[in-house]
C-alpha atoms as a PDB file:
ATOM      1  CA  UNK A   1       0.000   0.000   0.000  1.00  0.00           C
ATOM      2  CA  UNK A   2       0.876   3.214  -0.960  1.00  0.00           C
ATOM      3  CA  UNK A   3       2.247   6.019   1.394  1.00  0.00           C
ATOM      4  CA  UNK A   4       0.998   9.224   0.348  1.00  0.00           C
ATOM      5  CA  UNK A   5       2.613  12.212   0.154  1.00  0.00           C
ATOM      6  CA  UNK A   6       1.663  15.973  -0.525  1.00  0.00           C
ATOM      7  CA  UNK A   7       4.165  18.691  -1.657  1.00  0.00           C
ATOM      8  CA  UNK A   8       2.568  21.702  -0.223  1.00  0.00           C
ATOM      9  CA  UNK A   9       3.524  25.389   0.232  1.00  0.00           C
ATOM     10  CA  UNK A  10       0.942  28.498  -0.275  1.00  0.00           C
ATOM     11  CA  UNK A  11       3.761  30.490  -1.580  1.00  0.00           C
ATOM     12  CA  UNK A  12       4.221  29.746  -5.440  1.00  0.00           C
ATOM     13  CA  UNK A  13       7.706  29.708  -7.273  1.00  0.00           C
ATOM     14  CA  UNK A  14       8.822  27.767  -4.236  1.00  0.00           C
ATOM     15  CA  UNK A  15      10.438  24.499  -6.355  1.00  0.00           C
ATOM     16  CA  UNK A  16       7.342  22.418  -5.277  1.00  0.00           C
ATOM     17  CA  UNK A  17       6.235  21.165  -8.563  1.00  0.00           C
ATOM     18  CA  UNK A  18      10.048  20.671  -9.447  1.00  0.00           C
ATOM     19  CA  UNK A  19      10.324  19.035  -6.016  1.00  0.00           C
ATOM     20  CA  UNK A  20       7.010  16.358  -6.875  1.00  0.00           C
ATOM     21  CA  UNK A  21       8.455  15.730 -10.336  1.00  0.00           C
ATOM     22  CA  UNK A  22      12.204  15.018  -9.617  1.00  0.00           C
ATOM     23  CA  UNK A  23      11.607  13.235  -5.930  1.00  0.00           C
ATOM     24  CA  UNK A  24       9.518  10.700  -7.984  1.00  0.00           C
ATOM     25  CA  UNK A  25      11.835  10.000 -10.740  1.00  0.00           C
ATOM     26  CA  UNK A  26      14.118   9.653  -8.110  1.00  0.00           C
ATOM     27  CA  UNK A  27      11.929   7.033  -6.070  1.00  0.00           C
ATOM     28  CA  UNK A  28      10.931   5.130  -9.631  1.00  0.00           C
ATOM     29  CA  UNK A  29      15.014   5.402 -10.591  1.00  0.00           C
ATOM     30  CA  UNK A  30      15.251   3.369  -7.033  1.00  0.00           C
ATOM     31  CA  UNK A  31      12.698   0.824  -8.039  1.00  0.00           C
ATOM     32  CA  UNK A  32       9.760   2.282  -6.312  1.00  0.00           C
ATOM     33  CA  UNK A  33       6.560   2.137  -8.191  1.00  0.00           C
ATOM     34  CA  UNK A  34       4.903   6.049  -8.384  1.00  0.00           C
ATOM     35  CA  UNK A  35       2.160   7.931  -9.365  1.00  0.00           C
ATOM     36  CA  UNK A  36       1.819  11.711  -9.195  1.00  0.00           C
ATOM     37  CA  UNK A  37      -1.368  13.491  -8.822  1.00  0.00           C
ATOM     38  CA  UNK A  38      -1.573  17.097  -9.908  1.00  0.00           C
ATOM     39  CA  UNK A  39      -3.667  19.439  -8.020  1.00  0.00           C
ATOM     40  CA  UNK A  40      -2.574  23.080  -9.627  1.00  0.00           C
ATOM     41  CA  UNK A  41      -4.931  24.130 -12.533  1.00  0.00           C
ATOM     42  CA  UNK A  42      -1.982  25.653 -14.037  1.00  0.00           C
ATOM     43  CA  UNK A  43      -1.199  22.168 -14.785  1.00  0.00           C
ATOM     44  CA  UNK A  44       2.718  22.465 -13.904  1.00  0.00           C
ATOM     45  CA  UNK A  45       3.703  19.058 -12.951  1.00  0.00           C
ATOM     46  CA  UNK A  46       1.490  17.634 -15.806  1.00  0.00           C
ATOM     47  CA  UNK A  47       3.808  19.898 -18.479  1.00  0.00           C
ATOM     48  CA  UNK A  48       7.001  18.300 -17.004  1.00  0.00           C
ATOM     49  CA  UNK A  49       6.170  14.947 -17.683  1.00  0.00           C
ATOM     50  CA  UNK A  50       6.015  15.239 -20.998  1.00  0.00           C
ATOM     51  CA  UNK A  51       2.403  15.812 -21.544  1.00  0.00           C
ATOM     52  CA  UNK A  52       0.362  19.274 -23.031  1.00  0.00           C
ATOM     53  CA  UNK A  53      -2.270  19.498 -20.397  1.00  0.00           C
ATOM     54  CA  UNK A  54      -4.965  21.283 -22.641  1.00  0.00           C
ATOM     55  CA  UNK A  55      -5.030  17.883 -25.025  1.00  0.00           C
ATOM     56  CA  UNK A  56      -5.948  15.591 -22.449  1.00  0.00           C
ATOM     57  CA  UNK A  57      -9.302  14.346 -22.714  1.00  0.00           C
ATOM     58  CA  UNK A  58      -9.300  12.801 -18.887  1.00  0.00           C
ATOM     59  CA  UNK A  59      -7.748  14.684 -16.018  1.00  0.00           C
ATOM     60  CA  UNK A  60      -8.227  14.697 -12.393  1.00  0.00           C
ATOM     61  CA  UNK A  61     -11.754  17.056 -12.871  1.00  0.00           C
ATOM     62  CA  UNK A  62     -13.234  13.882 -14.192  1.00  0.00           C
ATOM     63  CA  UNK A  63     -12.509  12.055 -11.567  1.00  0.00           C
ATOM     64  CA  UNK A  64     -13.118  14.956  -8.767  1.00  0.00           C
ATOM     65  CA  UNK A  65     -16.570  15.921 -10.625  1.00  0.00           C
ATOM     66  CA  UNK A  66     -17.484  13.046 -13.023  1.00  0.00           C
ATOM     67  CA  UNK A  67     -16.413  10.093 -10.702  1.00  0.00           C
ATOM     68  CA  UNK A  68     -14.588   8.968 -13.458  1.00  0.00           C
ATOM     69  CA  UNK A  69     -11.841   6.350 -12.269  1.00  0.00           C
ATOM     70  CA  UNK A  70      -9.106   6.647 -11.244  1.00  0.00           C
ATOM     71  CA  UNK A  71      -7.728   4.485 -13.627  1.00  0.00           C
ATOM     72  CA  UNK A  72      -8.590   5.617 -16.668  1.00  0.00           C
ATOM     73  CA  UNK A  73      -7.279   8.998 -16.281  1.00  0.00           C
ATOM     74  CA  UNK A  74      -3.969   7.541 -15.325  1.00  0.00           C
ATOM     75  CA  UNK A  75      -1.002   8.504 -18.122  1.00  0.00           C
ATOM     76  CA  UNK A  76       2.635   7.063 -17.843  1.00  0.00           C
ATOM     77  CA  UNK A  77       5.924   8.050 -19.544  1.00  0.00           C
ATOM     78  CA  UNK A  78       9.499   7.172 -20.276  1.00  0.00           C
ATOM     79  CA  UNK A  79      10.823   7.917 -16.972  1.00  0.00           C
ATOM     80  CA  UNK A  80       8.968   5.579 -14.792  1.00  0.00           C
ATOM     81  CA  UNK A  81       6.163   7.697 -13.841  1.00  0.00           C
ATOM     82  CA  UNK A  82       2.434   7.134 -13.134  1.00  0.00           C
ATOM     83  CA  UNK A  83       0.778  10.277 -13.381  1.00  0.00           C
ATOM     84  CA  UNK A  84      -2.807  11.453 -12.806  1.00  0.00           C
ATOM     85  CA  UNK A  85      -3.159  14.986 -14.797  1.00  0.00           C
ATOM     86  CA  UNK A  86      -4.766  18.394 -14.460  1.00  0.00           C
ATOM     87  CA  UNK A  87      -5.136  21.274 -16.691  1.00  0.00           C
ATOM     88  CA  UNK A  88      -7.222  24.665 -16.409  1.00  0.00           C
ATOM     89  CA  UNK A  89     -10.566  22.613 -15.951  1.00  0.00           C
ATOM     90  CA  UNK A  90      -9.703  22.492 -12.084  1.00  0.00           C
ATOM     91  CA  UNK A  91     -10.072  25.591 -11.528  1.00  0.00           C
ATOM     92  CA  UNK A  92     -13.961  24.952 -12.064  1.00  0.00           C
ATOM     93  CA  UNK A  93     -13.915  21.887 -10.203  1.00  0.00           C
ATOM     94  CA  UNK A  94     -12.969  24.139  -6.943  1.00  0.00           C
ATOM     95  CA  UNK A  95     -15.990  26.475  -7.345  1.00  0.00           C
ATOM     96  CA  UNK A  96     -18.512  23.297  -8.439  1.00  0.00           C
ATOM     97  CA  UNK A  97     -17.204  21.511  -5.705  1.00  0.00           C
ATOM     98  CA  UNK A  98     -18.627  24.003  -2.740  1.00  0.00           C
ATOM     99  CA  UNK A  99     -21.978  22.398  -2.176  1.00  0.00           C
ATOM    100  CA  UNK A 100     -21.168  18.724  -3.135  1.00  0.00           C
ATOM    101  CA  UNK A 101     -21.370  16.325  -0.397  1.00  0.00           C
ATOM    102  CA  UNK A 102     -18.171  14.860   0.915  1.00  0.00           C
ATOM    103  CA  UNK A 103     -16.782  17.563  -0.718  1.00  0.00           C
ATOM    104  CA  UNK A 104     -13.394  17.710   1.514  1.00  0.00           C
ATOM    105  CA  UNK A 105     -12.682  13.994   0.729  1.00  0.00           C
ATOM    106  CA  UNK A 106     -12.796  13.911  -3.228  1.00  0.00           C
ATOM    107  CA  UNK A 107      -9.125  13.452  -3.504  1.00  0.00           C
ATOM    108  CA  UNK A 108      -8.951  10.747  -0.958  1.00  0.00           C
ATOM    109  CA  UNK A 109     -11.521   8.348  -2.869  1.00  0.00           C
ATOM    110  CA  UNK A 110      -9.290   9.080  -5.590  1.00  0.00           C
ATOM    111  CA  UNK A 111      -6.056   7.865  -4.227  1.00  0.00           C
ATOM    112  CA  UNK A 112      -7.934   5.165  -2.566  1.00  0.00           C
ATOM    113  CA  UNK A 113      -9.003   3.809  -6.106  1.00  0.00           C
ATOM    114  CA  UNK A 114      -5.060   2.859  -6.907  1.00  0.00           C
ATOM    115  CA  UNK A 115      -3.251   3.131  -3.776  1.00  0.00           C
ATOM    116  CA  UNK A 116      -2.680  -0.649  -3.293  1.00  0.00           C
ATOM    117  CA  UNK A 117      -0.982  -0.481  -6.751  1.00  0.00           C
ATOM    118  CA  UNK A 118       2.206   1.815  -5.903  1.00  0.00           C
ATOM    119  CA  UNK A 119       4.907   2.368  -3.008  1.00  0.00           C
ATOM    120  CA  UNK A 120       4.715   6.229  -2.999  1.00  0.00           C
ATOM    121  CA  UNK A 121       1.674   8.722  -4.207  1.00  0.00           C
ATOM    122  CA  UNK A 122       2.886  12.474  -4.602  1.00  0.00           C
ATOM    123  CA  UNK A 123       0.175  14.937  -4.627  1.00  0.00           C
ATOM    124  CA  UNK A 124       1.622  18.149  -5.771  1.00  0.00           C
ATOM    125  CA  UNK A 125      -1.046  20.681  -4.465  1.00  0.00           C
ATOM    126  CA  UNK A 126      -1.542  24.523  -5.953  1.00  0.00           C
ATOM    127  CA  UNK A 127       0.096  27.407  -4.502  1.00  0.00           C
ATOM    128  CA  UNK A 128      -3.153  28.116  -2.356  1.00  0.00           C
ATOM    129  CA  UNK A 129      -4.636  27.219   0.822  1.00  0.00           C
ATOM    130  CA  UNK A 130      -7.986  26.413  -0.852  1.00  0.00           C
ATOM    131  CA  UNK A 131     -10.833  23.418  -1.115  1.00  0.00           C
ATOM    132  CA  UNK A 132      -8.618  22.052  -3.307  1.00  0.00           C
ATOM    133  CA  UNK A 133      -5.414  22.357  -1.181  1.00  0.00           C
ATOM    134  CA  UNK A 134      -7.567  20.889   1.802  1.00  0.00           C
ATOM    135  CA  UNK A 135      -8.583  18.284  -0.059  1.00  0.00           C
ATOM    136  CA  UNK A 136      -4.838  16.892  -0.956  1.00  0.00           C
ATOM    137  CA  UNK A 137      -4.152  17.343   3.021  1.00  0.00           C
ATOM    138  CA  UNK A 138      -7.238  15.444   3.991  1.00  0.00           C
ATOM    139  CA  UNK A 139      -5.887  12.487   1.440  1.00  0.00           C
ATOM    140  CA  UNK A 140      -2.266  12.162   2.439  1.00  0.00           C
ATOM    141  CA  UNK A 141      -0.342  10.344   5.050  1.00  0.00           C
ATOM    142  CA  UNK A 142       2.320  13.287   5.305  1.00  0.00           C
ATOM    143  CA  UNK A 143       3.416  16.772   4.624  1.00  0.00           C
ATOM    144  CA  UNK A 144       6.640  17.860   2.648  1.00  0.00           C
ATOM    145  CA  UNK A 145       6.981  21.408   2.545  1.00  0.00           C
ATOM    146  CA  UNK A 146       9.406  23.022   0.173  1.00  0.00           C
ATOM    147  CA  UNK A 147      10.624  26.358   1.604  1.00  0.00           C
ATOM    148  CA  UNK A 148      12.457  28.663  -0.756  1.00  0.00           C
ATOM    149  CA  UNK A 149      15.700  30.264   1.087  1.00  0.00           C
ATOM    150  CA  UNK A 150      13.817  33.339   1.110  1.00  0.00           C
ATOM    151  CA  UNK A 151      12.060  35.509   4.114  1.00  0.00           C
ATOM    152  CA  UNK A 152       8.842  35.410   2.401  1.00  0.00           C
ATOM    153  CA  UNK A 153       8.598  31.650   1.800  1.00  0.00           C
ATOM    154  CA  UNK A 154       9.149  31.035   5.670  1.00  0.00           C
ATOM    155  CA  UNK A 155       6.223  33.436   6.521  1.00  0.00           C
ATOM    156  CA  UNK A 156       4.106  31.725   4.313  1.00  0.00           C
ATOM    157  CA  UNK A 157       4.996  28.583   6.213  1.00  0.00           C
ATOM    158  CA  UNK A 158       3.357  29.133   9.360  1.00  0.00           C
ATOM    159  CA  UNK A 159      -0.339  29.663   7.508  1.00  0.00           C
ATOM    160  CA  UNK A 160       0.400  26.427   6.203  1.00  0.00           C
ATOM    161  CA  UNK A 161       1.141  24.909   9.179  1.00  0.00           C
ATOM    162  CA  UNK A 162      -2.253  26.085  10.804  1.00  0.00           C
ATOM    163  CA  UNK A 163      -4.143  24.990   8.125  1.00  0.00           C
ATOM    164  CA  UNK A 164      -2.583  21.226   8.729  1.00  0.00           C
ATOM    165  CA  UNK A 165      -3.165  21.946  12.569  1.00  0.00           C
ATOM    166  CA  UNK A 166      -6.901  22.144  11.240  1.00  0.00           C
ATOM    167  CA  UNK A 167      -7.132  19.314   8.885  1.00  0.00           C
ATOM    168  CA  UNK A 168      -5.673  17.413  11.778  1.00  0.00           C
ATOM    169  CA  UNK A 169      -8.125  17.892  14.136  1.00  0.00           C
ATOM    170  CA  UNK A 170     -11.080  17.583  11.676  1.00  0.00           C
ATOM    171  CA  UNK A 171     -10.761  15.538   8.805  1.00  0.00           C
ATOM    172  CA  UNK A 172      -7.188  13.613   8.902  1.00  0.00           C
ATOM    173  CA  UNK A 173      -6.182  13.074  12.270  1.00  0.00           C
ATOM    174  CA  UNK A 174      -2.786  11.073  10.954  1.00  0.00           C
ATOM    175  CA  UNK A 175      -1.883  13.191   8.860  1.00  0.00           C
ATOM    176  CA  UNK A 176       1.862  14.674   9.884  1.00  0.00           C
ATOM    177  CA  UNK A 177       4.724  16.577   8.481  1.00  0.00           C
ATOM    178  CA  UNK A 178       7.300  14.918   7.652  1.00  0.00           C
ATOM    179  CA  UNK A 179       9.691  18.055   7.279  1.00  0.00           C
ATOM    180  CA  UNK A 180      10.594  21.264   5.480  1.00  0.00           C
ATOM    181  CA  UNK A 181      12.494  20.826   1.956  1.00  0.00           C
ATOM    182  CA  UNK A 182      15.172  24.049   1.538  1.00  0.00           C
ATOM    183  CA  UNK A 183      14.931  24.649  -2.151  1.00  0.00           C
ATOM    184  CA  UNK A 184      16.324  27.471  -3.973  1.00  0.00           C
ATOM    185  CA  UNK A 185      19.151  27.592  -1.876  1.00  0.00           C
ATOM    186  CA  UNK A 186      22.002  29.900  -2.535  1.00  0.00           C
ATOM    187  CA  UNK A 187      25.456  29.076  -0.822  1.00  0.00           C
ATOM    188  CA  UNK A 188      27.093  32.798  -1.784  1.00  0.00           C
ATOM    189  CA  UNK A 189      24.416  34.546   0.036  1.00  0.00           C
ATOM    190  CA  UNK A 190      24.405  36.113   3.824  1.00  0.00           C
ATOM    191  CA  UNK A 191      20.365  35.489   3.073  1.00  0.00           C
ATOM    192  CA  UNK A 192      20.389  32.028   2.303  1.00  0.00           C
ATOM    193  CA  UNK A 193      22.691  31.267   5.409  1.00  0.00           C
ATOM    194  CA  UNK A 194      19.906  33.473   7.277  1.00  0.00           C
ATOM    195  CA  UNK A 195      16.809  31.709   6.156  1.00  0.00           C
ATOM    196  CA  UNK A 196      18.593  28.476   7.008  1.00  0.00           C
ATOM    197  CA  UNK A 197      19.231  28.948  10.029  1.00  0.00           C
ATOM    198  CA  UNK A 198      15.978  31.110  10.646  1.00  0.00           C
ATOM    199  CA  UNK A 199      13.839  27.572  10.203  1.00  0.00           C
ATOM    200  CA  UNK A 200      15.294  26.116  12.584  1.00  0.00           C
ATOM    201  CA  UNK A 201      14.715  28.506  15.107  1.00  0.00           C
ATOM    202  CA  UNK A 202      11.035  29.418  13.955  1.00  0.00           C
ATOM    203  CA  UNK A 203      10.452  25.514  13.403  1.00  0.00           C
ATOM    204  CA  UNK A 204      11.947  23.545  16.224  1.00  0.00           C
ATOM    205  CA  UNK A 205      10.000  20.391  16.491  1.00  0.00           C
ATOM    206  CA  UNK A 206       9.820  20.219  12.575  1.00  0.00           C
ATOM    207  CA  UNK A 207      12.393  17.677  10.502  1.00  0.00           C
ATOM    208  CA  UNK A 208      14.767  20.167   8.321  1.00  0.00           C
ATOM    209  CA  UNK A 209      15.542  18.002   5.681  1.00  0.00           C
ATOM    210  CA  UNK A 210      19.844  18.404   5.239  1.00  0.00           C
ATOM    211  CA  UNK A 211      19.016  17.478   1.344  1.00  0.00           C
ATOM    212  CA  UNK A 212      19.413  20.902   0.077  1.00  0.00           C
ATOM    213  CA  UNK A 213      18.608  21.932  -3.463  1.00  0.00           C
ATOM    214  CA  UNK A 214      20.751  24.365  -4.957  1.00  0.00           C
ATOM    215  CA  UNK A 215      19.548  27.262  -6.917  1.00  0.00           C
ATOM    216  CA  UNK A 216      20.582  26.171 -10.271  1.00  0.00           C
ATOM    217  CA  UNK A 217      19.177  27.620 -14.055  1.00  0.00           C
ATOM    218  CA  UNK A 218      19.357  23.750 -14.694  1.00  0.00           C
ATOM    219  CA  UNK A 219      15.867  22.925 -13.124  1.00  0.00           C
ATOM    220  CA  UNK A 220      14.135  25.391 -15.383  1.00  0.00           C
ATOM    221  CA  UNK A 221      15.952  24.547 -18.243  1.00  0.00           C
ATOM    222  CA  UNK A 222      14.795  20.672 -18.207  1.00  0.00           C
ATOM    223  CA  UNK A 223      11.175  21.844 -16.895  1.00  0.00           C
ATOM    224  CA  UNK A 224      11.461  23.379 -20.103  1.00  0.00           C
ATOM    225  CA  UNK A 225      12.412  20.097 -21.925  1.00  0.00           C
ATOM    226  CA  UNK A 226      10.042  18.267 -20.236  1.00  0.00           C
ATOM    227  CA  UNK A 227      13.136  15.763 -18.622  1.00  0.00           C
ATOM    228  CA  UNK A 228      14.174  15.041 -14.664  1.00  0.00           C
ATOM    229  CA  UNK A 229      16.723  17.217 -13.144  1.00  0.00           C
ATOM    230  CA  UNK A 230      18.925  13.923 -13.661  1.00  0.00           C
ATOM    231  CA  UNK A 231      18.853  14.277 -17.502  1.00  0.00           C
ATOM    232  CA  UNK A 232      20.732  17.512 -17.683  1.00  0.00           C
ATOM    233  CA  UNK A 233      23.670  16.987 -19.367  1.00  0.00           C
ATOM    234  CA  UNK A 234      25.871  18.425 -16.961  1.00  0.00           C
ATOM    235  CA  UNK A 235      25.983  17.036 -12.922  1.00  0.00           C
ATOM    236  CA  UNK A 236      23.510  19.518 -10.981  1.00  0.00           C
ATOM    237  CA  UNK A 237      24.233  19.535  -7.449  1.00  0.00           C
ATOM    238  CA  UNK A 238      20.527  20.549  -6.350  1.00  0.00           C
ATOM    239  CA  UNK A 239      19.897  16.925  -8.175  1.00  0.00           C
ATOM    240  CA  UNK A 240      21.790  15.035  -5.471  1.00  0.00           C
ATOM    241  CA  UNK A 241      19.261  16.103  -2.801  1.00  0.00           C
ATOM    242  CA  UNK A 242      16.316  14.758  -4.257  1.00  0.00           C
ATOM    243  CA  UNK A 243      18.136  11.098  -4.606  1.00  0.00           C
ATOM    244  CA  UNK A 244      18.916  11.648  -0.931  1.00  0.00           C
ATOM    245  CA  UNK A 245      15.429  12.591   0.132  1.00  0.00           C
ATOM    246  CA  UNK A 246      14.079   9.852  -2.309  1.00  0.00           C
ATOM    247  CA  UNK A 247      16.143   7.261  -0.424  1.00  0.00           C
ATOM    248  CA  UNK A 248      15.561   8.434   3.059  1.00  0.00           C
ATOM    249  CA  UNK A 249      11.634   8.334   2.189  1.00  0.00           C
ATOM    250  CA  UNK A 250      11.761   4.609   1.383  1.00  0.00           C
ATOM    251  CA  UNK A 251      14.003   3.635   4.462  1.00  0.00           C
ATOM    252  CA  UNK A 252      11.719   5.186   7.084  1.00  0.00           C
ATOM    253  CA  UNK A 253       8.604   3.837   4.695  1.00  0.00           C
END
């Protein structure tokens, strides 16, 4: 059975659909069998694996609004990934979605559908704290948040972290973080340093990951292609922490 995992920060241009995408090529590259779920309208993590999201005839609205299965919305490609998709159609589903019953626990009959057919589900939620966003909380098992090296990004954090308090208490009372993901990270700067050592002193009983991933141009340059971190032709060093977080992940699975 699947342990489920959602990649979730309010703040966009954090790294987390760069985060969702590389951690499970990582965790397929490692023999683990995957499936992504995107959750952002903008349809992000559906782009990087290879896939235009406004040609899809089946994406995760079907299944939130149609109760379409899981299953046959389910795309794969040459990288080892499962993927369910989303394109601009979600941003309906979160409006049609306000007076449908059960209407926090969508996502979780989803994932429920196929989660005795992978090791690791990665929901990679939008940069809100909306129905939607609640609705990959209520679903998963635990909480990675990606934190940008930046004073904004660790604001945003402690919203996030209330909103989890509340899901907790009221619709998934296992659900737990598992720890905060420093992305962006920038060794030359007296601000990156900072906001290191900032989250652990604002977020002392929270797991800091020590996989670090590097600012690099190299992420959005293979976003662009469409390819894993791992593919770039040249060794990234930000790519190293998301083989060590992948590996971690499966020994404490």
């Amino acid at each position: 059975m699947a342990e489920v995992f959602v990649l979730a920060n309010q703040k966009g241009g954090v790294g987390k659909t760069t985060s969702t995408y590389n951690l499970g090529v990582a965790l397929a590259d490692i023999g683990q069998k995957v499936l992504l779920v995107d959750m952002d309208p903008q349809g992000g993590l559906t782009f990087c694996a290879g896939f235009e999201p406004e040609d899809l005839e089946k994406t995760i609205y079907h299944c939130l609004l149609r109760n379409t299965p899981a299953q046959e919305v389910v795309v794969s490609n040459a990288f080892g990934i499962h993927l369910i998709p989303a394109n601009i159609d979600l941003s309906i589903a979160e409006f049609q979605l306000i007076n449908a019953p059960a209407r926090e626990r969508r996502v979780t009959k989803i994932v429920n559908e196929v989660r005795d057919e992978y090791d690791f589900i990665l929901i990679d939620s939008q940069p809100s704290l909306g129905l939607l966003t609640l609705n990959a909380l209520a679903a998963a098992d635990q909480v990675i948040i990606p934190v940008s090296c930046e004073y904004l990004s660790v604001r945003g954090t402690t919203a996030l972290l209330k909103l989890i308090a509340k899901v907790r208490g009221q619709l998934n009372s296992k659900l737990v973080v598992a720890g905060l993901l420093p992305t962006m990270f920038d060794s030359r700067t007296l601000h990156g340093r900072r906001i290191l050592k900032l989250l652990e002193e604002e977020f002392p009983d929270l797991h800091l990951y020590p996989h670090i991933v590097a600012r690099s141009i190299r992420f959005a340059e293979t976003a662009a292609d469409r390819v894993p971190i791992f593919e770039a032709k040249i060794q990234v060093p930000g790519a190293l922490a998301y083989r060590e977080l992948a590996r971690e992940l499966v020994k404490s699975k």
